[in-house]
Protein backbone atom coordinates (compact mmCIF):
# COMPACT_ATOMS: atom_id res chain seq x y z
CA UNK A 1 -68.85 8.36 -29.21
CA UNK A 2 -68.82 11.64 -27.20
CA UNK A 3 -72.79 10.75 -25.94
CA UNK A 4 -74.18 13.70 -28.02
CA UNK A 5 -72.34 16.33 -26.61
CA UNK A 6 -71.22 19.16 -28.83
CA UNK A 7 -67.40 19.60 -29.58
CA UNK A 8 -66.44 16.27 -27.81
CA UNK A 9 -64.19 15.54 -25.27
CA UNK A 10 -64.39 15.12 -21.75
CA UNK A 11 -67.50 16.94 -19.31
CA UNK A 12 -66.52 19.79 -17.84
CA UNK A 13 -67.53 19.49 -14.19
CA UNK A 14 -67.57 23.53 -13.71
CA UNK A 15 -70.05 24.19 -16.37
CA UNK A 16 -71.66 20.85 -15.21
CA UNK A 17 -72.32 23.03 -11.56
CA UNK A 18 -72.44 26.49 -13.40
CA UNK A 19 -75.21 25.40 -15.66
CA UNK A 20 -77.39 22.85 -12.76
CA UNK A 21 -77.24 25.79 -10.57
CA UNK A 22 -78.37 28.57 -13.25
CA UNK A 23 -80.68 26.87 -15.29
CA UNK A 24 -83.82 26.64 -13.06
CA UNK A 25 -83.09 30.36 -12.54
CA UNK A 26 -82.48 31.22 -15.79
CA UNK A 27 -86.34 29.75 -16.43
CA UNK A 28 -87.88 31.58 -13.89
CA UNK A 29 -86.42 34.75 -15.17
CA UNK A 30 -88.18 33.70 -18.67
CA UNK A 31 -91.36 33.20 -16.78
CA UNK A 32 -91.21 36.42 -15.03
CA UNK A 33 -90.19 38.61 -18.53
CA UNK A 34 -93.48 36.25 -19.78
CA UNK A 35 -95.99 37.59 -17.02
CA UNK A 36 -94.16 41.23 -16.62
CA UNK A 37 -94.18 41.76 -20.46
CA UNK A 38 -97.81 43.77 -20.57
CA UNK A 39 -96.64 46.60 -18.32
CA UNK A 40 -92.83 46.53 -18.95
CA UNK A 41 -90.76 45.29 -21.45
CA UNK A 42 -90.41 41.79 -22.12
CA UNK A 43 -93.43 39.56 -23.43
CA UNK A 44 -94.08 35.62 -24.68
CA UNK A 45 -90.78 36.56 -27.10
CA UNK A 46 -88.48 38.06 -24.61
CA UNK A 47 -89.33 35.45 -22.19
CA UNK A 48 -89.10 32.41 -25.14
CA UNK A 49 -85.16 33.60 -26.14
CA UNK A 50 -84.35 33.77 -22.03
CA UNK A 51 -85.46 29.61 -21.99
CA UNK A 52 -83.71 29.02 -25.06
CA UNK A 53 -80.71 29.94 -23.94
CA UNK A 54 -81.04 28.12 -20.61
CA UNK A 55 -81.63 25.24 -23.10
CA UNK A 56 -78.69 25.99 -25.18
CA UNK A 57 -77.04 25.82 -22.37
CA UNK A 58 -78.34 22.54 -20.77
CA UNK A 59 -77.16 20.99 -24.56
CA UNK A 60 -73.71 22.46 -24.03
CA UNK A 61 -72.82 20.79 -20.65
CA UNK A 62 -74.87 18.11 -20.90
CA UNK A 63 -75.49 17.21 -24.98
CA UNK A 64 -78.50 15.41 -26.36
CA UNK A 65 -78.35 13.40 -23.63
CA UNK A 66 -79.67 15.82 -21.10
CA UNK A 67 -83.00 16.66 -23.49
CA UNK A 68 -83.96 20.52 -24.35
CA UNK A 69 -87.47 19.52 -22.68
CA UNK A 70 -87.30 16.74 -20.42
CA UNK A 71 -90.57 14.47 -21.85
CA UNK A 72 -91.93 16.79 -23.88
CA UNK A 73 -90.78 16.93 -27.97
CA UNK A 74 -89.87 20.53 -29.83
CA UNK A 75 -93.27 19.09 -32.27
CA UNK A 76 -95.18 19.11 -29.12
CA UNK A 77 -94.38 22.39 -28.02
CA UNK A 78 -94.92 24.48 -31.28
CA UNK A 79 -97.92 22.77 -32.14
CA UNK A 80 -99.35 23.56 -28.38
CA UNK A 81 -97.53 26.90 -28.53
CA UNK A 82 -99.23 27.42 -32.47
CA UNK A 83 -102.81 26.22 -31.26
CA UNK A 84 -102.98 28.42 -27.91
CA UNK A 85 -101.96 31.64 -30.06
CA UNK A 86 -104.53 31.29 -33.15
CA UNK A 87 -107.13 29.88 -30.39
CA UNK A 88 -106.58 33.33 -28.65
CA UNK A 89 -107.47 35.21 -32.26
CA UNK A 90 -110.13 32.70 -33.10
CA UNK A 91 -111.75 33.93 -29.31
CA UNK A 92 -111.53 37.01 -30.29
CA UNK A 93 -113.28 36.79 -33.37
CA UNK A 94 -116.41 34.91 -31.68
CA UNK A 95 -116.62 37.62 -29.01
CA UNK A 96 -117.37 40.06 -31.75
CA UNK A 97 -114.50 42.04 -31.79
CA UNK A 98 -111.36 42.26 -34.03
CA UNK A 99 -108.87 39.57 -34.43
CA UNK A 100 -106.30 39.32 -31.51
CA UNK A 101 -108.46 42.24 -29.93
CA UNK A 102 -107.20 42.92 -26.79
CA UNK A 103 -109.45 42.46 -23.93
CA UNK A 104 -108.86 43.35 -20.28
CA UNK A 105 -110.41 40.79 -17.10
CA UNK A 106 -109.92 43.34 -14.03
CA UNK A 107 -111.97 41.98 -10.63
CA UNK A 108 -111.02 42.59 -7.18
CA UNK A 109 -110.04 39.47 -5.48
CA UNK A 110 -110.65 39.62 -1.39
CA UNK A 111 -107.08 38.09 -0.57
CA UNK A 112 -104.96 39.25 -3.91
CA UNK A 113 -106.37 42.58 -4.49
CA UNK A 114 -107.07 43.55 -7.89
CA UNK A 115 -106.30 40.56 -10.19
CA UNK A 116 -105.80 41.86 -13.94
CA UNK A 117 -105.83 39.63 -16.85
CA UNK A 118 -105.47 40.78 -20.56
CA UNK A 119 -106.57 38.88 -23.50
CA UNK A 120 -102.94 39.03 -24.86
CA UNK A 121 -101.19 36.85 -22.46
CA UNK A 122 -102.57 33.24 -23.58
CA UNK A 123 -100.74 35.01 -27.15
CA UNK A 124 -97.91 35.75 -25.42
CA UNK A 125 -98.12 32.36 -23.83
CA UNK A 126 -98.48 30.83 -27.17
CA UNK A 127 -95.05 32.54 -28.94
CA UNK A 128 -93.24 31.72 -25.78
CA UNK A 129 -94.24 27.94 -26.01
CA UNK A 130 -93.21 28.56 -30.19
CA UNK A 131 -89.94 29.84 -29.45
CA UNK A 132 -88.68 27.31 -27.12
CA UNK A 133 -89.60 24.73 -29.01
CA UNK A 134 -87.67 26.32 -32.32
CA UNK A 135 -85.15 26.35 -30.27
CA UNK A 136 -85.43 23.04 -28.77
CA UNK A 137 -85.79 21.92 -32.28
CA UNK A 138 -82.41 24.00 -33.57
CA UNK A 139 -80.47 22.20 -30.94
CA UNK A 140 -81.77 18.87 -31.43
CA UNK A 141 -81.17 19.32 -35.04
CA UNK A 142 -77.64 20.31 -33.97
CA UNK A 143 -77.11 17.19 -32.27
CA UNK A 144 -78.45 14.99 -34.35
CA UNK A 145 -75.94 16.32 -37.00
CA UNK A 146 -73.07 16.20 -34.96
CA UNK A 147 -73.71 12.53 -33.85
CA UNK A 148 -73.98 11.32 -37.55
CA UNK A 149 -71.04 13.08 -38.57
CA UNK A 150 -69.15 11.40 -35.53
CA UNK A 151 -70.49 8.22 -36.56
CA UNK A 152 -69.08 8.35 -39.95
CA UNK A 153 -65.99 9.50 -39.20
CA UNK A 154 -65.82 6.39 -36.81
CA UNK A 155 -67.03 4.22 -39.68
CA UNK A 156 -66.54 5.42 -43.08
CA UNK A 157 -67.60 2.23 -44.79
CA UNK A 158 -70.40 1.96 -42.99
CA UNK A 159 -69.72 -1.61 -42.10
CA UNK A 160 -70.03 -2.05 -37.78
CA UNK A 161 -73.50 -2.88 -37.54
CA UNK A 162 -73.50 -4.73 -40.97
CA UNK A 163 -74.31 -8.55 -40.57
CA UNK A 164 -72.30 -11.33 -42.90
CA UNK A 165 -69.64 -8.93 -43.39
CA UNK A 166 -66.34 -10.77 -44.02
């Protein structure tokens, strides 16, 4: 067995380095197109595709082995990512205002300066959680294929695991 990793064959130490050195930076980046996406372009979206592909690339130089989300499952991370985003409707809705209003929390903060909070970034929060953990879930899916198709070409029958097999 090739430990879950896609195509087989031996690790690649250079994209072993590349990816250990670019992923953690790769995630901030997502992080900052998260928190920068209500002024400039980017957004919960943006951000979400940014840690997929650091994912996608954790799977390729690592395979299932190395986890999309260390200790936390794709399930786990829509249904947070799901909850958070209708919660911030539902909010809006008991506030008396539209749903997914946008609201706007703008205080002046003694050390910070002016602090300004909008109402859409637990959404954007929300579809960024969603995305990464579609994607999470694409590439464990992925895996999971590729292992069981190794696993049958390495047994056809079926038979190593079998007990009273002659």
């Amino acid at each position: 067995m090739t430990d879950g990793r896609p195509f087989g064959g031996d690790r690649s130490p250079v994209l072993d380095e590349s990816v250990r050195l670019v992923f953690h930076t790769v995630l901030v980046l997502s992080v900052y197109l998260l928190f920068a996406g209500h002024n400039a372009p980017g957004g919960g979206f943006s951000g979400g595709l940014v840690a997929g592909a650091a994912i996608v690339l954790r799977y390729l130089a690592g395979g299932r082995a190395a986890g999309a989300v260390p200790g936390v499952g794709h399930e786990v991370l829509l249904g947070v990512g799901m909850l958070i985003s209708t919660l911030t409707g539902v909010a809006a809705l008991v506030g008396g205002t539209g749903f997914l209003e946008a609201w706007v929390f703008d205080r002046e903060v003694a050390v910070l300066g002016t602090v300004k909070f909008t109402g859409t970034l637990p959404f954007d929060i929300g579809v960024y959680l969603v995305v990464i953990g579609l994607i999470a879930a694409i590439v464990d899916s992925l895996g999971r294929e590729a292992d069981t198709t190794e696993a049958d070409a390495l047994d056809p029958d079926g038979v190593a695991g079998r007990e009273g097999t002659a």
